[in-house]
Protein backbone atom coordinates (compact mmCIF):
# COMPACT_ATOMS: atom_id res chain seq x y z
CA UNK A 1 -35.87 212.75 -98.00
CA UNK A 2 -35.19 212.57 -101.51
CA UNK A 3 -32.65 210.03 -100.99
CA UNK A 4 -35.55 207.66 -98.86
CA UNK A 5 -37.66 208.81 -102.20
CA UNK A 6 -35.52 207.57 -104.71
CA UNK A 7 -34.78 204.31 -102.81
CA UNK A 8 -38.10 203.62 -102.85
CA UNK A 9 -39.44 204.19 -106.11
CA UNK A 10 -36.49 202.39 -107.43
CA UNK A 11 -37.15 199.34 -105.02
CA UNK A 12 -41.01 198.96 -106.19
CA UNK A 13 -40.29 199.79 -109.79
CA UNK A 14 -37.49 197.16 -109.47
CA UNK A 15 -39.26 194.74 -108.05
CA UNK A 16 -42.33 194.54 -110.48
CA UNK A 17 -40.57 194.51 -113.55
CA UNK A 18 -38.62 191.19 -112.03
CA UNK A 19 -42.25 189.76 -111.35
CA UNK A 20 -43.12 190.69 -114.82
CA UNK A 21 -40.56 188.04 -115.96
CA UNK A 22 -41.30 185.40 -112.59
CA UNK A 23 -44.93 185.70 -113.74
CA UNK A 24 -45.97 182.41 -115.35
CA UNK A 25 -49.08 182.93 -115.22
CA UNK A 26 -49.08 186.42 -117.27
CA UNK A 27 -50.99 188.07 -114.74
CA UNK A 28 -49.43 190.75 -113.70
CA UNK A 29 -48.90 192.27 -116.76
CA UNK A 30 -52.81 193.20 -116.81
CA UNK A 31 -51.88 195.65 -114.16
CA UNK A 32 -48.16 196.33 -114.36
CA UNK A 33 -47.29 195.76 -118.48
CA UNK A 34 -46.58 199.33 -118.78
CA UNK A 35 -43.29 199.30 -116.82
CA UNK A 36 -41.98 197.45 -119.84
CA UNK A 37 -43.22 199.25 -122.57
CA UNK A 38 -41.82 202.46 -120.48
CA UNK A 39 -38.11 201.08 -121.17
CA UNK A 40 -36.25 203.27 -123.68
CA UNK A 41 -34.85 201.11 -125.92
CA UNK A 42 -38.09 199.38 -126.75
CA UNK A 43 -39.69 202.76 -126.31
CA UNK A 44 -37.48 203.62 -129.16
CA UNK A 45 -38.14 200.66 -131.42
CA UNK A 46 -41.61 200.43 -131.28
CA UNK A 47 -41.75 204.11 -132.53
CA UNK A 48 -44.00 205.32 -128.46
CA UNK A 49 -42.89 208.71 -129.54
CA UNK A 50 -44.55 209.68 -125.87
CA UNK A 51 -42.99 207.47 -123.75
CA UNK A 52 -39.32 208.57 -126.06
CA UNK A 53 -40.28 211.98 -125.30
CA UNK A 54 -41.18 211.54 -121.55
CA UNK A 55 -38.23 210.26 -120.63
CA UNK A 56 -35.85 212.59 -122.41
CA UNK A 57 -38.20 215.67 -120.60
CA UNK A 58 -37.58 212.97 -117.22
CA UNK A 59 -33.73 213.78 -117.99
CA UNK A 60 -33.97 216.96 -118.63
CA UNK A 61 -35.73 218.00 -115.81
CA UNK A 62 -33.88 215.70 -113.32
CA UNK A 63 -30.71 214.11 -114.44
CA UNK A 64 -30.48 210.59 -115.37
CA UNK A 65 -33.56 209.32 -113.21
CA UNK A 66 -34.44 206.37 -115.28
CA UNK A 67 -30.91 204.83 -114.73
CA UNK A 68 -31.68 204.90 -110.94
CA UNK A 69 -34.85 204.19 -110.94
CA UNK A 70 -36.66 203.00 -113.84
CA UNK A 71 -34.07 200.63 -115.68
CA UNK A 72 -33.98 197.29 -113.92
CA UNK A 73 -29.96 196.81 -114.41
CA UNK A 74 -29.21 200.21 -113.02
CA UNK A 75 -30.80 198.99 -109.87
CA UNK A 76 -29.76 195.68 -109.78
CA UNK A 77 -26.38 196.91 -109.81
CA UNK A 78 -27.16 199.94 -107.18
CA UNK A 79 -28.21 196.08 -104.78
CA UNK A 80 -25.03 194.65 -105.25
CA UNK A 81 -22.90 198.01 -104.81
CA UNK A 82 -24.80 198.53 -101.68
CA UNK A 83 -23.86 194.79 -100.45
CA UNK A 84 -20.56 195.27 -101.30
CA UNK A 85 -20.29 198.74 -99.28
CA UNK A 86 -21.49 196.51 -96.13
CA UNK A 87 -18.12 195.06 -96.12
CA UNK A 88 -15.88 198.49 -97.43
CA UNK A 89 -17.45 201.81 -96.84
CA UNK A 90 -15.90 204.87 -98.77
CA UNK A 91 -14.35 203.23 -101.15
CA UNK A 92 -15.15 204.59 -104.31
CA UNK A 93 -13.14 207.47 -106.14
CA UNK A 94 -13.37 210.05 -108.35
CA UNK A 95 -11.76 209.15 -112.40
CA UNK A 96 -12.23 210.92 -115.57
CA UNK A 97 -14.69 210.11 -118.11
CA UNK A 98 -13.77 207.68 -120.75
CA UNK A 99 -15.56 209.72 -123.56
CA UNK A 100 -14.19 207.80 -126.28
CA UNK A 101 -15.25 204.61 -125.12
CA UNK A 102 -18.72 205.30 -124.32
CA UNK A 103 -18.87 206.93 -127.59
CA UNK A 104 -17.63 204.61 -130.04
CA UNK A 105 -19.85 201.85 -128.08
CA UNK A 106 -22.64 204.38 -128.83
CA UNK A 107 -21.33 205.21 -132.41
CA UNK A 108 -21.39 200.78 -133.45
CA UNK A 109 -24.27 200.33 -131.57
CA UNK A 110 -26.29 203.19 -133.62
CA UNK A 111 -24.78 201.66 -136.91
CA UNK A 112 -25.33 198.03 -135.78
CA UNK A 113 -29.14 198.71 -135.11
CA UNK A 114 -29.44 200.51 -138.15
CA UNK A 115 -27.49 197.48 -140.89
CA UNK A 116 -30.25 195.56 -138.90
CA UNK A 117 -27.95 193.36 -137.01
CA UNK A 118 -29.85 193.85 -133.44
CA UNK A 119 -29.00 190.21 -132.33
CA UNK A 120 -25.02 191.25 -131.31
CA UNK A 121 -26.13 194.90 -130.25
CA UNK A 122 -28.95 194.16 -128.34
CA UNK A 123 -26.02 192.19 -125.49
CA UNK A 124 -25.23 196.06 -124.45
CA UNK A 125 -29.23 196.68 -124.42
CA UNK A 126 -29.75 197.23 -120.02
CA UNK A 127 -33.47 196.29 -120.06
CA UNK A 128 -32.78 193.27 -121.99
CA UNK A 129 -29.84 192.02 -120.57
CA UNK A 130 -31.66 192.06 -117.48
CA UNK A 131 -34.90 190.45 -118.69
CA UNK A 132 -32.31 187.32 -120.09
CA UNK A 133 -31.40 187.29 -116.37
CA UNK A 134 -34.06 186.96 -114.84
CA UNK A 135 -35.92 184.54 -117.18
CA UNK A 136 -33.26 182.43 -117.54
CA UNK A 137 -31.79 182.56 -114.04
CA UNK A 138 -34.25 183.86 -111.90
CA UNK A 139 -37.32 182.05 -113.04
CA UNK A 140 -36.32 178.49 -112.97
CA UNK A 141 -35.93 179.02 -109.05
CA UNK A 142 -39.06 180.88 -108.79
CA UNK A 143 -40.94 178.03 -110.48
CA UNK A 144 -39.22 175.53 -108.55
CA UNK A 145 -40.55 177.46 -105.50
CA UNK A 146 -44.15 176.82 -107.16
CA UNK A 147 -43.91 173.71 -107.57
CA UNK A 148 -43.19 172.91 -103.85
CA UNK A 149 -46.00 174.51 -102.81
CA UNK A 150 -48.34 172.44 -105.52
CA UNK A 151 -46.90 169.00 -104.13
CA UNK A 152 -48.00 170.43 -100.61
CA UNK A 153 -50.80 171.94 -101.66
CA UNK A 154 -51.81 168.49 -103.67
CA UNK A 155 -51.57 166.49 -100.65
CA UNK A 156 -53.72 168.64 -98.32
CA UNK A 157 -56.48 168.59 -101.35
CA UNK A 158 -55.89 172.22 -102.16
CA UNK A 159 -55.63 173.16 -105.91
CA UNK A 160 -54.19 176.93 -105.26
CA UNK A 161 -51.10 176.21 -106.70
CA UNK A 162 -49.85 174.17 -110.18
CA UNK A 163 -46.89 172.63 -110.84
CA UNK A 164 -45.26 173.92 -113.91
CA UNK A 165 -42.54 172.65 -116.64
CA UNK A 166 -38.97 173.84 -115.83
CA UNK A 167 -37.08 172.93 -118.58
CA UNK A 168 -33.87 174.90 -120.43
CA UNK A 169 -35.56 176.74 -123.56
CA UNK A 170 -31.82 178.10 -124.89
CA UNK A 171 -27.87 176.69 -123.92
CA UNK A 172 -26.76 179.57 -125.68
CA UNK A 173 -29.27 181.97 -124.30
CA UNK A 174 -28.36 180.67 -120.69
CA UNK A 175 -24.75 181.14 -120.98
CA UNK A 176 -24.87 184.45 -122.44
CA UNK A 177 -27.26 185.29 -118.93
CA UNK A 178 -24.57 183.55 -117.22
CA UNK A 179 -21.59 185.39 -118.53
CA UNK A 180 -23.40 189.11 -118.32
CA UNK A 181 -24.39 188.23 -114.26
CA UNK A 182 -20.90 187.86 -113.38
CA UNK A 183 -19.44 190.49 -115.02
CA UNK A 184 -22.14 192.82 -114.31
CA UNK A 185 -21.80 191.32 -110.65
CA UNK A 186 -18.01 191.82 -110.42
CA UNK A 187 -18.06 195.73 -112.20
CA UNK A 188 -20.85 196.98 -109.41
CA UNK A 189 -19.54 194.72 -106.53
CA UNK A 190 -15.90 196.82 -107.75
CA UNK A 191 -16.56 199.73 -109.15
CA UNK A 192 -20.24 200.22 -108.98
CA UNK A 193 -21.44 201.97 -112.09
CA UNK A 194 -19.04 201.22 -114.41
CA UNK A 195 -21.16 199.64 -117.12
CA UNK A 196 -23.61 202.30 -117.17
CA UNK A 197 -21.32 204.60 -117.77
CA UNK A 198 -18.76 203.16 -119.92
CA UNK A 199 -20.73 200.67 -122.24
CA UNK A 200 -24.61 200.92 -121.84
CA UNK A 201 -25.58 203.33 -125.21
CA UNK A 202 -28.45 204.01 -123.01
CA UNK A 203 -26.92 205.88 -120.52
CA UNK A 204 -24.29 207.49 -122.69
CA UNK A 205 -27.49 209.34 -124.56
CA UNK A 206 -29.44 209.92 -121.47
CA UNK A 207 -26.00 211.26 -120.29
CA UNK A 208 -25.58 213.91 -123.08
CA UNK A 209 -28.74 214.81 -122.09
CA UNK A 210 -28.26 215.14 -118.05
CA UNK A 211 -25.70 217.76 -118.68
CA UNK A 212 -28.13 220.10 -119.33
CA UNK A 213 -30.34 219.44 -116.57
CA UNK A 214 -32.39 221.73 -114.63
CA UNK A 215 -32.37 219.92 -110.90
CA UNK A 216 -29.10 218.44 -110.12
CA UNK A 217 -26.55 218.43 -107.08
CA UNK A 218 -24.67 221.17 -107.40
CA UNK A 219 -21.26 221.85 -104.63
CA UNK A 220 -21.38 225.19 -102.75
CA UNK A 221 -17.86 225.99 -102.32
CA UNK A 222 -18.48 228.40 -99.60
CA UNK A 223 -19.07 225.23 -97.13
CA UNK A 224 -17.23 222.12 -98.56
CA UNK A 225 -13.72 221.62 -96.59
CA UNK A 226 -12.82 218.77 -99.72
CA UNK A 227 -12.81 216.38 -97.50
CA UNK A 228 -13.70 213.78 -100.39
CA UNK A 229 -16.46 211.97 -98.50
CA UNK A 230 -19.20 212.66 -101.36
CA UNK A 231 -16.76 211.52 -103.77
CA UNK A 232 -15.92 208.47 -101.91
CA UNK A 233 -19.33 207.33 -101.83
CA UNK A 234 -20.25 208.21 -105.14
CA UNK A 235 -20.54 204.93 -107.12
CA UNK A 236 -20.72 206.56 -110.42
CA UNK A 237 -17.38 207.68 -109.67
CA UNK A 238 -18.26 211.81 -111.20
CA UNK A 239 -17.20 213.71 -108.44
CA UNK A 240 -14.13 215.95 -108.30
CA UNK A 241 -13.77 217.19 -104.88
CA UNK A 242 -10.56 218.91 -105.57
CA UNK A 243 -12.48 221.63 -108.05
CA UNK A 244 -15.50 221.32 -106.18
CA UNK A 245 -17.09 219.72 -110.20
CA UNK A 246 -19.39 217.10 -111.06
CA UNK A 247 -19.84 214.99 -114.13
CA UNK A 248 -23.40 215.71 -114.82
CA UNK A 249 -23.36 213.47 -117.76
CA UNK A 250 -22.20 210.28 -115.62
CA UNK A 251 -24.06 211.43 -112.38
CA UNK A 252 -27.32 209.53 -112.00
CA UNK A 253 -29.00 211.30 -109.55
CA UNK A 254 -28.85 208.33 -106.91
CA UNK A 255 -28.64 211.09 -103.73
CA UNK A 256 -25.94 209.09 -101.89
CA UNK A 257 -23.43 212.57 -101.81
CA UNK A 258 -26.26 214.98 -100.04
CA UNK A 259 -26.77 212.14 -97.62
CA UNK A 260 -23.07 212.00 -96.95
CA UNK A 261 -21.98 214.92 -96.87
CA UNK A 262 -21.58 216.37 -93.40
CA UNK A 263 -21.41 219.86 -93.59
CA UNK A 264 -24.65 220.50 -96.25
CA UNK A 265 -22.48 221.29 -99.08
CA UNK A 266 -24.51 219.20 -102.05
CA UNK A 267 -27.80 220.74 -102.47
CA UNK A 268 -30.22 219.14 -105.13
CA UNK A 269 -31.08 222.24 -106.40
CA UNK A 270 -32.29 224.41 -109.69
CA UNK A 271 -28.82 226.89 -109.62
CA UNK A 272 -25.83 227.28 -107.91
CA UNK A 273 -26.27 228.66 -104.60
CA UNK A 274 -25.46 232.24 -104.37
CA UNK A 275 -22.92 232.31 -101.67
CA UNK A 276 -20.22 229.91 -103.63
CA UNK A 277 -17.87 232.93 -104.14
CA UNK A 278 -15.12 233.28 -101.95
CA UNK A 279 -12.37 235.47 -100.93
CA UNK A 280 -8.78 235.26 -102.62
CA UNK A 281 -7.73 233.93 -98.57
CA UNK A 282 -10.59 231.78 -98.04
CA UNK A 283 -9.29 230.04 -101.57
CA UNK A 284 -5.70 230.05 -100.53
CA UNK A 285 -6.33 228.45 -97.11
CA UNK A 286 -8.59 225.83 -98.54
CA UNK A 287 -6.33 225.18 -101.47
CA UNK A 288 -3.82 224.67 -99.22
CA UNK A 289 -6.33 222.51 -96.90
CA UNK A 290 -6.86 220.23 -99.59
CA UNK A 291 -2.92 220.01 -100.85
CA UNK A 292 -2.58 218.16 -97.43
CA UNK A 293 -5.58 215.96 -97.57
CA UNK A 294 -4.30 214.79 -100.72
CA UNK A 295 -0.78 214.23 -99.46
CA UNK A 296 -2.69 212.14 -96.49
CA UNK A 297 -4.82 210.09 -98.78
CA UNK A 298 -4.34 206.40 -99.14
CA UNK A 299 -5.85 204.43 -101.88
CA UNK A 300 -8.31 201.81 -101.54
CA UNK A 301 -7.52 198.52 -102.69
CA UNK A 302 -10.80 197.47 -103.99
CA UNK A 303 -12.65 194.10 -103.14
CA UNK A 304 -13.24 191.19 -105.60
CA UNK A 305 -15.58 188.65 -105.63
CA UNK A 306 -16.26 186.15 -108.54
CA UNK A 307 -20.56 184.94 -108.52
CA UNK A 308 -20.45 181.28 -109.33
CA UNK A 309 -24.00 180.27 -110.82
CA UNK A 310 -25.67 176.79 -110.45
CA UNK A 311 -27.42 175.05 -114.05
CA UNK A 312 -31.25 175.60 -113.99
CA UNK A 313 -32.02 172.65 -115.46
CA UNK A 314 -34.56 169.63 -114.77
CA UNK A 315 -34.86 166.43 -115.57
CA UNK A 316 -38.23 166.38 -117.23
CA UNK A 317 -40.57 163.54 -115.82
CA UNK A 318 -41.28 160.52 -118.48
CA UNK A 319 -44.53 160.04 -119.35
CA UNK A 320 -45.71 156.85 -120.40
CA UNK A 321 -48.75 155.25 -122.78
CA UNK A 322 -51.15 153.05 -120.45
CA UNK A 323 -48.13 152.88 -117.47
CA UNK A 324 -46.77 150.27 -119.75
CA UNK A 325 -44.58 151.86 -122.52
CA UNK A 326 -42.42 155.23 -122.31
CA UNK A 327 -43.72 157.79 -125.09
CA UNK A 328 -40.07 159.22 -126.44
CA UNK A 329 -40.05 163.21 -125.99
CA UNK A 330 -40.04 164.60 -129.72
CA UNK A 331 -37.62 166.17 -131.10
CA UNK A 332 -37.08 169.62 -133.30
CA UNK A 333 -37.74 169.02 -136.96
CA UNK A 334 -35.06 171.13 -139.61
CA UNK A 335 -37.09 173.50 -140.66
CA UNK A 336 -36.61 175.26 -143.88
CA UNK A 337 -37.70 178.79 -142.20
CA UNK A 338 -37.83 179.91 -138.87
CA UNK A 339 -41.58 180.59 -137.75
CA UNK A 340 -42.21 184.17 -135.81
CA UNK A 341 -45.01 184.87 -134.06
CA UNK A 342 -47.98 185.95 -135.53
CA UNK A 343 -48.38 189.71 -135.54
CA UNK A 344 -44.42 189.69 -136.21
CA UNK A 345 -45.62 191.10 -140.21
CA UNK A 346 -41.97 189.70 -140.95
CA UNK A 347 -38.73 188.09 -140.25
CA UNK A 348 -36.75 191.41 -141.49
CA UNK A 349 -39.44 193.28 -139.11
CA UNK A 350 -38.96 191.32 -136.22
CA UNK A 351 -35.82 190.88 -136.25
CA UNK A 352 -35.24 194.80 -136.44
CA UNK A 353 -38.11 195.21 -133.30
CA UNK A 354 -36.97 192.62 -131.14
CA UNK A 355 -34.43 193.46 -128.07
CA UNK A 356 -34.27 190.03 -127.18
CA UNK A 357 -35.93 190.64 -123.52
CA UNK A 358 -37.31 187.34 -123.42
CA UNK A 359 -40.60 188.77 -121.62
CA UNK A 360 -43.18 187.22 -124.20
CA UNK A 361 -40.83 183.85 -123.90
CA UNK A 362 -41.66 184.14 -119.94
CA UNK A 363 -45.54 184.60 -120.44
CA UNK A 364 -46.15 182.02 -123.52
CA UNK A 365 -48.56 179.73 -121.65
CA UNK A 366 -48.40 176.60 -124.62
CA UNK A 367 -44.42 176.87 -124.28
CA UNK A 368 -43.77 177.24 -128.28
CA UNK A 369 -41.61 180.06 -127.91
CA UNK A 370 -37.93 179.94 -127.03
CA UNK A 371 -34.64 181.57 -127.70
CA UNK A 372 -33.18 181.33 -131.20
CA UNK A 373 -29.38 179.80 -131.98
CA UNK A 374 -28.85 181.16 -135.14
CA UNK A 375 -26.05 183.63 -135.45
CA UNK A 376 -27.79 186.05 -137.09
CA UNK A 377 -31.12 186.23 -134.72
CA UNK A 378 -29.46 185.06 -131.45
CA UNK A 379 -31.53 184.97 -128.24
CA UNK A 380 -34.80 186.26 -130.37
CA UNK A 381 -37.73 184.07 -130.08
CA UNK A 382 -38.74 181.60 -132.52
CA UNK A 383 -41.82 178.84 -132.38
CA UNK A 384 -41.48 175.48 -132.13
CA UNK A 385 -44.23 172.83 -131.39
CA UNK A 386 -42.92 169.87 -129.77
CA UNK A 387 -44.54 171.36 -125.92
CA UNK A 388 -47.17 172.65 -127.60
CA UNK A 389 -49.13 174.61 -130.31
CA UNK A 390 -49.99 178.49 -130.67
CA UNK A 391 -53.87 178.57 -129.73
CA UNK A 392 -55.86 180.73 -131.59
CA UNK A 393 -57.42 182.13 -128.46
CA UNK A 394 -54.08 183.22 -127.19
CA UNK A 395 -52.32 186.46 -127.58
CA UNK A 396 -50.18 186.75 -124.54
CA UNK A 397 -46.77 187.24 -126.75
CA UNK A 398 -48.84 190.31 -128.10
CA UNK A 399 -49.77 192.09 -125.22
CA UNK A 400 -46.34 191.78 -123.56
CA UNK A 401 -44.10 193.10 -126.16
CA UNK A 402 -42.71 196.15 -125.49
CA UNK A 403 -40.57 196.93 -128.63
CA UNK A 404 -43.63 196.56 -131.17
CA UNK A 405 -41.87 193.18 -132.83
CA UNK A 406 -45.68 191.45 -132.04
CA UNK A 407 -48.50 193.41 -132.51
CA UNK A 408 -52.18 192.01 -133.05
CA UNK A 409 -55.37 193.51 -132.67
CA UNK A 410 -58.37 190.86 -132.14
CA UNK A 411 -58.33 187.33 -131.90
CA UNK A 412 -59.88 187.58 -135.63
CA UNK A 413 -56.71 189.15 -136.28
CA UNK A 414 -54.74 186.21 -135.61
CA UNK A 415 -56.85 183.27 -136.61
CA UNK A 416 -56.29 184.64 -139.90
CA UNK A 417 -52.65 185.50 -140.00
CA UNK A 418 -50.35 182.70 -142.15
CA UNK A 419 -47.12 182.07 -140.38
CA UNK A 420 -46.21 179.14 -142.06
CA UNK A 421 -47.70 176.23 -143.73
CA UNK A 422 -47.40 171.94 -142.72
CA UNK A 423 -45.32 169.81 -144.78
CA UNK A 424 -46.18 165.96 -144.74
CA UNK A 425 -43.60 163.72 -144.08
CA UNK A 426 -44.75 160.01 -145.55
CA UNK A 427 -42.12 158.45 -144.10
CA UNK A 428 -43.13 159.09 -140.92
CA UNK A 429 -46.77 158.72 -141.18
CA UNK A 430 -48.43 155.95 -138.65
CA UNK A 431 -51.05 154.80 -141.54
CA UNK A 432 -48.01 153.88 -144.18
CA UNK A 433 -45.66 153.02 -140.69
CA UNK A 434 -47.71 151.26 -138.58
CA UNK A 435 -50.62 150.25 -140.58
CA UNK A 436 -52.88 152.04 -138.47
CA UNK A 437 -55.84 154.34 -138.69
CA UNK A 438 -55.06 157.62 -137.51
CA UNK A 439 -55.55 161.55 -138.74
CA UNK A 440 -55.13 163.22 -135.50
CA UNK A 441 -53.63 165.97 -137.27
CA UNK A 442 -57.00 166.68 -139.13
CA UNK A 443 -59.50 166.03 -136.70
CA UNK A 444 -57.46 168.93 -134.58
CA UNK A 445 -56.71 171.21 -137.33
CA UNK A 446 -58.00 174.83 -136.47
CA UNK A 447 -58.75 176.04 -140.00
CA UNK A 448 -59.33 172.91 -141.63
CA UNK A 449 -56.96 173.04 -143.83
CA UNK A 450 -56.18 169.24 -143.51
CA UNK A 451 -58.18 166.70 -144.66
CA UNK A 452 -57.58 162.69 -145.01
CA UNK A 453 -57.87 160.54 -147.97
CA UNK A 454 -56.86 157.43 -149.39
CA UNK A 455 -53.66 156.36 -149.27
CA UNK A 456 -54.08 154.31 -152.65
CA UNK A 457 -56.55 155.84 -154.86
CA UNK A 458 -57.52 152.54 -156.10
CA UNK A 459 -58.49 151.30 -153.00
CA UNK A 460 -61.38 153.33 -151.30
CA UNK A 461 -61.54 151.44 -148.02
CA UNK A 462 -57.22 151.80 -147.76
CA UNK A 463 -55.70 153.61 -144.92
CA UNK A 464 -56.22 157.45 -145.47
CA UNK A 465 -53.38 160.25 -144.81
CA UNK A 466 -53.46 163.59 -144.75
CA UNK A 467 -53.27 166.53 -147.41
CA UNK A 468 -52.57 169.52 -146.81
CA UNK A 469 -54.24 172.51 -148.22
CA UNK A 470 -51.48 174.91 -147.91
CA UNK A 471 -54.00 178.24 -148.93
CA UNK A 472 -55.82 177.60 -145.53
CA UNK A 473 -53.45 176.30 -143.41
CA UNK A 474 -51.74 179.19 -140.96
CA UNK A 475 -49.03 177.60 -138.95
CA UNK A 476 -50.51 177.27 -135.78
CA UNK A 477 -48.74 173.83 -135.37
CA UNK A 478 -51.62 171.79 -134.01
CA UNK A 479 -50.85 169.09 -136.03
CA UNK A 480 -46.85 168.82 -135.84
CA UNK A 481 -47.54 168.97 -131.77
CA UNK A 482 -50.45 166.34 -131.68
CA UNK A 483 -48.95 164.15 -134.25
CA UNK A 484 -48.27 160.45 -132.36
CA UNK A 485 -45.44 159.87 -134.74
CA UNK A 486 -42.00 159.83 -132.26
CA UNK A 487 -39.52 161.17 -132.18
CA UNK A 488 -40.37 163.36 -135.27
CA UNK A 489 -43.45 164.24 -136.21
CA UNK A 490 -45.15 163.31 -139.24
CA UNK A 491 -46.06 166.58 -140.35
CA UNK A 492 -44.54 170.18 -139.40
CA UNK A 493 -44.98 173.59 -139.98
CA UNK A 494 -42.01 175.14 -142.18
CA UNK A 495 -42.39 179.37 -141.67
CA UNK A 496 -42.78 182.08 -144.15
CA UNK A 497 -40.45 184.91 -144.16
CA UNK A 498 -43.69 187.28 -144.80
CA UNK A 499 -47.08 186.82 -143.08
CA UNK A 500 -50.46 187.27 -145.13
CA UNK A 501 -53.82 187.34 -144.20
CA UNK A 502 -56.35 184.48 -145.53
């Protein structure tokens, strides 16, 4: 029963906090947000000194219960141990900790978070390495899916479905969700929870914790014959059927022993049951009984299997001007600064918040955020206008963010936040190019902060451009995105490395 339990809070939790990513459409997290923002690592970032707390009383109370049933990874990695066990049953086996290894990953990941360099410590991060997955991998074929069902749904006159963009926000960002499938494939289709309890710093604290734990399986020696089942189906590899011990720090209360165990010797229970004491013969004859099932065993050569991946990209349609002439896609200016979100307060905040998850990239309905390339804020979101512009009635980024790196309060709040500022580019400009009226970027500027005059101040009735008044102006990239000017715009927004209110 508490196996059937687990399973199945695991399985929904699981299975919602993938749709959270899948969601285009941002609806879900109305309902289901919080299974995010219940994540420890973000938990820990944003300062939720409840949902910190919660979880370390969770641990206390039950063992490691998050890793098996909150933490997406965890249970991705429970799926593809259980796959694997379809073809080789009982093939797991009992091997000492490796304290020093999931301690000094602990030790430089502490350190690392603390110098502020969360871009290279945030690959170890299990909620985040899972959320790369998904977006990255995951989502393209889920939107892919949608769009099917649009093109049928267009053709029987039925609007219940829209087709979406699937396009490649990140090559770097993809790869890295490449490389941490397969060998997060390969360790649970081997070994099953090898990661969790070797590298992830998340389980290595909850871990310290779960030694201490009130409820937890406990052997009663008066019953077991060590016959090694429980320990051969025990994917976190912490049970010791020779001294009757388990690794309570590696053991993440995933059930699978009780249910295997024939003879009711694994109890999920508060203590020790009382009848584990034994006479000096029963100890002798079982010693001895387990001498000889250890002289019988054989070793189990484990299975391999290597998870090729397929590209998610698209060929993005052309769109053309009249049918007559293809409009060139545009392409990302060099900015000065990176722009961050507004409610980000600051680059050196952001950066410190953000655990790389990619949820708010998943949810950003105008498409302006995407994965970073720099070295020094890889795979953290950054704004860029060239699919669209951040709309001032938008806050989805906001109210997704689990780690605290966006936070806004109203609307108001964001209309007046300056992220960055537009820089004019006169080379580029149709009026001086082209000879043409245009001043699209003012006549769709937000805040007003553009305004067109004459080109040659001699001249009233010359061709006007823009000027940019850089005290009102707050980054929102309307212009840069609605600019004509191909395949750079004529104006863009260059970020500020601390927001202000105007």
């Amino acid at each position: 029963m508490l196996r059937t339990i687990r399973l199945t809070a695991a399985i929904v939790c699981f299975t919602l906090i993938t749709l959270l990513f899948l969601d285009f459409t941002g609806t879900l997290h109305t309902w289901f947000g919080w299974l995010a923002k219940i994540q420890f690592l973000p938990a820990l970032l944003a300062l939720n000194i409840g949902v910190v707390l919660f979880l370390v009383v969770l641990t206390f109370l039950f063992g490691r219960i998050y890793c098996s049933v909150i933490c997406p990874l965890g249970v991705f990695q429970d799926i593809v141990s259980w796959i694997s066990g379809k073809q080789k049953k009982n093939r797991f086996r009992y091997s000492p900790a490796m304290k020093w290894l999931r301690y000094g990953v602990l030790g430089v990941f502490i350190i690392m978070m603390v110098a502020g360099l969360n871009s290279w410590v945030i690959l170890l991060a299990p909620y985040s390495a899972y959320g790369r997955i998904a977006s990255n991998l995951f989502a393209p074929i889920w939107q892919w899916g949608n769009n099917l069902l649009a093109y049928f749904a267009e053709r029987m006159d039925s609007y219940a479905f829209y087709e979406v963009d699937v396009w490649m926000k990140s090559l770097s960002t993809l790869i890295i969700a490449v490389v941490t499938l397969i060998v997060l494939f390969i360790l649970a289709w081997r070994t099953g929870r090898t990661y969790c309890n070797t590298i992830c710093p998340v389980g290595t604290v909850l871990g310290f914790i779960s030694k201490y734990a009130i409820f937890k399986p406990v052997i009663d020696t008066s019953k077991c014959n060590s016959c090694g089942l429980c320990a051969r189906n025990c994917k976190a590899s912490c049970i010791n059927s020779k001294t009757h011990e388990i690794d309570y720090s590696r053991c993440v209360a995933c059930m699978d022993c009780i249910g295997k165990c024939k003879h009711g010797a694994i109890k999920y229970t508060r203590q020790k049951p009382k009848n584990e004491t034994a006479t000096s013969e029963d100890m002798k004859a079982k010693a001895a009984t387990a001498e000889q099932i250890d002289n019988k065993r054989r070793s189990f050569i484990s299975a391999s299997a290597i998870f090729a991946t397929t590209s998610v990209l698209k060929a993005q349609e052309k769109k053309v001007d009249g049918g007559l002439a293809t409009i060139e896609d545009k392409k990302i200016p060099n900015r000065e600064n990176p722009i961050y979100p507004p409610g980000a307060l600051s680059a050196r905040n952001f950066t410190q918040h953000c655990t790389a998850c990619q949820l708010c990239v998943s949810v950003c309905p105008n498409q302006v955020l995407r994965p970073s390339d720099n070295l020094m804020t890889l795979m953290q979101p950054e704004m860029s206008y060239e699919r669209g512009y951040c709309r001032p009635e938008c806050t989805k980024c906001s109210e997704v963010c689990p780690a605290g790196a966006i936070h806004l309060t109203s609307l108001a709040e964001k209309s007046a936040i300056q992220i960055g500022h537009a820089v004019w580019i006169k080379e580029n400009c149709v009026p001086l190019t082209d000879g043409m009226e245009c001043g699209n970027c003012a006549r769709h500027c937000p805040t007003g902060a553009i305004q067109m005059v004459a080109s040659d101040p001699d001249k009233v009735d010359s061709l006007k451009i823009p000027v940019v008044n850089v005290e009102k102006c707050i980054g929102c990239g309307a212009c840069e995105n609605l600019c004509p000017s191909r395949p750079f715009s004529a104006i863009y927004v260059s970020g500020h490395q601390m927001h202000r209110i105007i």
